[in-house]
Protein backbone atom coordinates (compact mmCIF):
# COMPACT_ATOMS: atom_id res chain seq x y z
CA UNK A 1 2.09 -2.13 6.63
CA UNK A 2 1.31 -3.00 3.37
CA UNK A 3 0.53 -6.53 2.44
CA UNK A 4 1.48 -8.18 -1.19
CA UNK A 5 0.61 -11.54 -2.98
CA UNK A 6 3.31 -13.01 -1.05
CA UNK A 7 1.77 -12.47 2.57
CA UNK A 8 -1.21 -13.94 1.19
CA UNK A 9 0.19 -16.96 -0.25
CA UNK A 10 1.59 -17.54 2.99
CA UNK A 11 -1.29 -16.87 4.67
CA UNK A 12 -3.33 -19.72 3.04
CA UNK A 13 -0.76 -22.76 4.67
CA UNK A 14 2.58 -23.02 5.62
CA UNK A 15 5.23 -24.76 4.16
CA UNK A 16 7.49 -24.37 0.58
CA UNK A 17 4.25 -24.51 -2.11
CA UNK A 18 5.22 -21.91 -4.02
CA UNK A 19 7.99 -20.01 -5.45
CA UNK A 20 8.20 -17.36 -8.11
CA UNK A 21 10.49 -17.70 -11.51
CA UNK A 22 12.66 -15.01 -12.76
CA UNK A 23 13.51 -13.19 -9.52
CA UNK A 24 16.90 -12.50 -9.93
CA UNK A 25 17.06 -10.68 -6.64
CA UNK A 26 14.37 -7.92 -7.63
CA UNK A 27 11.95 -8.53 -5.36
CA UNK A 28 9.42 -6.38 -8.05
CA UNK A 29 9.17 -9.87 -9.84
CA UNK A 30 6.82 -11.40 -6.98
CA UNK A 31 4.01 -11.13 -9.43
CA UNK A 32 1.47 -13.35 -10.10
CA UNK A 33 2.69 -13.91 -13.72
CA UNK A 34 6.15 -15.50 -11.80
CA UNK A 35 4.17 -17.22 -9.79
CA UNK A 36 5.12 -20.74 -9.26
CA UNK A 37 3.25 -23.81 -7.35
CA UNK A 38 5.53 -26.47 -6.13
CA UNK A 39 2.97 -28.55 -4.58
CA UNK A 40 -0.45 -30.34 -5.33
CA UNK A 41 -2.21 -27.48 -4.08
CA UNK A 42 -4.31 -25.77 -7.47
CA UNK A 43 -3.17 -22.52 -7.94
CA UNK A 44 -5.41 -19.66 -7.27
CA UNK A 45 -6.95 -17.76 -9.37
CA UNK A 46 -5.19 -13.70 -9.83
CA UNK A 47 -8.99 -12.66 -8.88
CA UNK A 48 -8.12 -15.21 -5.72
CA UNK A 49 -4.82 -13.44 -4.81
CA UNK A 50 -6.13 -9.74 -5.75
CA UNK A 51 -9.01 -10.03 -3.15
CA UNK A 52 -7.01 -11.67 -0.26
CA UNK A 53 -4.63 -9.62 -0.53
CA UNK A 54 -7.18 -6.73 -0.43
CA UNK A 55 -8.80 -8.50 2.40
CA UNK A 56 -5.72 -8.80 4.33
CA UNK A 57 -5.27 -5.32 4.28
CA UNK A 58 -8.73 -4.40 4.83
CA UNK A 59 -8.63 -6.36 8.41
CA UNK A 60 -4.66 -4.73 9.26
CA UNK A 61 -6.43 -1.06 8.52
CA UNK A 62 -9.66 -2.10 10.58
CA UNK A 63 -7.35 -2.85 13.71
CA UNK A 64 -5.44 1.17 13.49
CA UNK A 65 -7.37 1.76 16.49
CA UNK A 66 -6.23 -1.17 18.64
CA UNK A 67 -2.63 -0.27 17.61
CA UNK A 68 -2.77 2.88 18.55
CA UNK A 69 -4.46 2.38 21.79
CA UNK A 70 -1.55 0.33 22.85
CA UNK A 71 0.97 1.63 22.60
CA UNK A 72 -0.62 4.68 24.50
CA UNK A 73 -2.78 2.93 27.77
CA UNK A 74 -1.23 3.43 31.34
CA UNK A 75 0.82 0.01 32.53
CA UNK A 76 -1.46 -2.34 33.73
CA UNK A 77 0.71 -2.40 37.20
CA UNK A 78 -0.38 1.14 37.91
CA UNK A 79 -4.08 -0.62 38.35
CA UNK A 80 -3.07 -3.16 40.06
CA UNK A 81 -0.74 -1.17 42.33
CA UNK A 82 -4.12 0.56 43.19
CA UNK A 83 -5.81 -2.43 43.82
CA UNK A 84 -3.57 -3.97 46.63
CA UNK A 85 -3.02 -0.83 48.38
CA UNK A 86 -6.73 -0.43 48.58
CA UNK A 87 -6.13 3.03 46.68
CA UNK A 88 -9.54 3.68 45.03
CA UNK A 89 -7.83 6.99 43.68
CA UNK A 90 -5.38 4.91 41.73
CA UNK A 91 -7.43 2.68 40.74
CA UNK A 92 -10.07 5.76 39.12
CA UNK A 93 -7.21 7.54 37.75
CA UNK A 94 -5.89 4.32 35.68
CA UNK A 95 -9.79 4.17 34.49
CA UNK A 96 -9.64 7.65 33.61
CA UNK A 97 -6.72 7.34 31.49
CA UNK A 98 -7.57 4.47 29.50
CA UNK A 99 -11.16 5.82 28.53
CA UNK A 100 -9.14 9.01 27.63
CA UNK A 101 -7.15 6.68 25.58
CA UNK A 102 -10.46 4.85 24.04
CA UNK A 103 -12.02 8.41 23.54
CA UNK A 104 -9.05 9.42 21.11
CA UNK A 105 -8.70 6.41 19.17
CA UNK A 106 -12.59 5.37 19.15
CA UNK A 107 -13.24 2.14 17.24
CA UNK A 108 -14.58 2.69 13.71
């Protein structure tokens, strides 16, 4: 995913604040330069929206890890399966495969 000024507008508070001018369907025009406030709020700064939106991505790319992890770890059942039958061997074998899961995808 790659975030753009527009995820970070949206990110600072809901609601229809801002807009951008000469769109004309090409979405390429949701630059700062269009950018238009339709509320109160003071617009920010184009150092403002630059870093957010750098700091949005920063955080997505930080979480690669987490993403990864699950859509790979055993179903949580299987553990719980293991855990009303008394099955200790279930139960170790769900570990297993999770910290297998952890061990390829290790947080950064």
């Amino acid at each position: 995913m790659t975030f753009t000024l527009e995820d970070y507008l949206c990110s600072l508070h809901y609601g229809c604040w801002f807009g951008f001018k000469n769109l004309n369907g090409d979405e390429a025009n949701k630059t700062y330069a269009n950018l238009v406030i339709h509320s109160d709020d003071t617009k920010p700064t184009e150092q403002e929206c630059t870093d957010g939106v750098a700091e949005l991505q920063a955080e997505y790319d930080s979480q690669e890890y987490a993403r990864s992890r699950a859509l790979e770890y055993p179903p949580a059942t299987d553990y719980l399966d293991g855990i009303v039958k008394g099955d200790q061997a279930q139960v170790d074998k769900y570990i297993a495969d999770c910290q297998a899961v952890k061990d390829k995808y290790p947080k950064e």
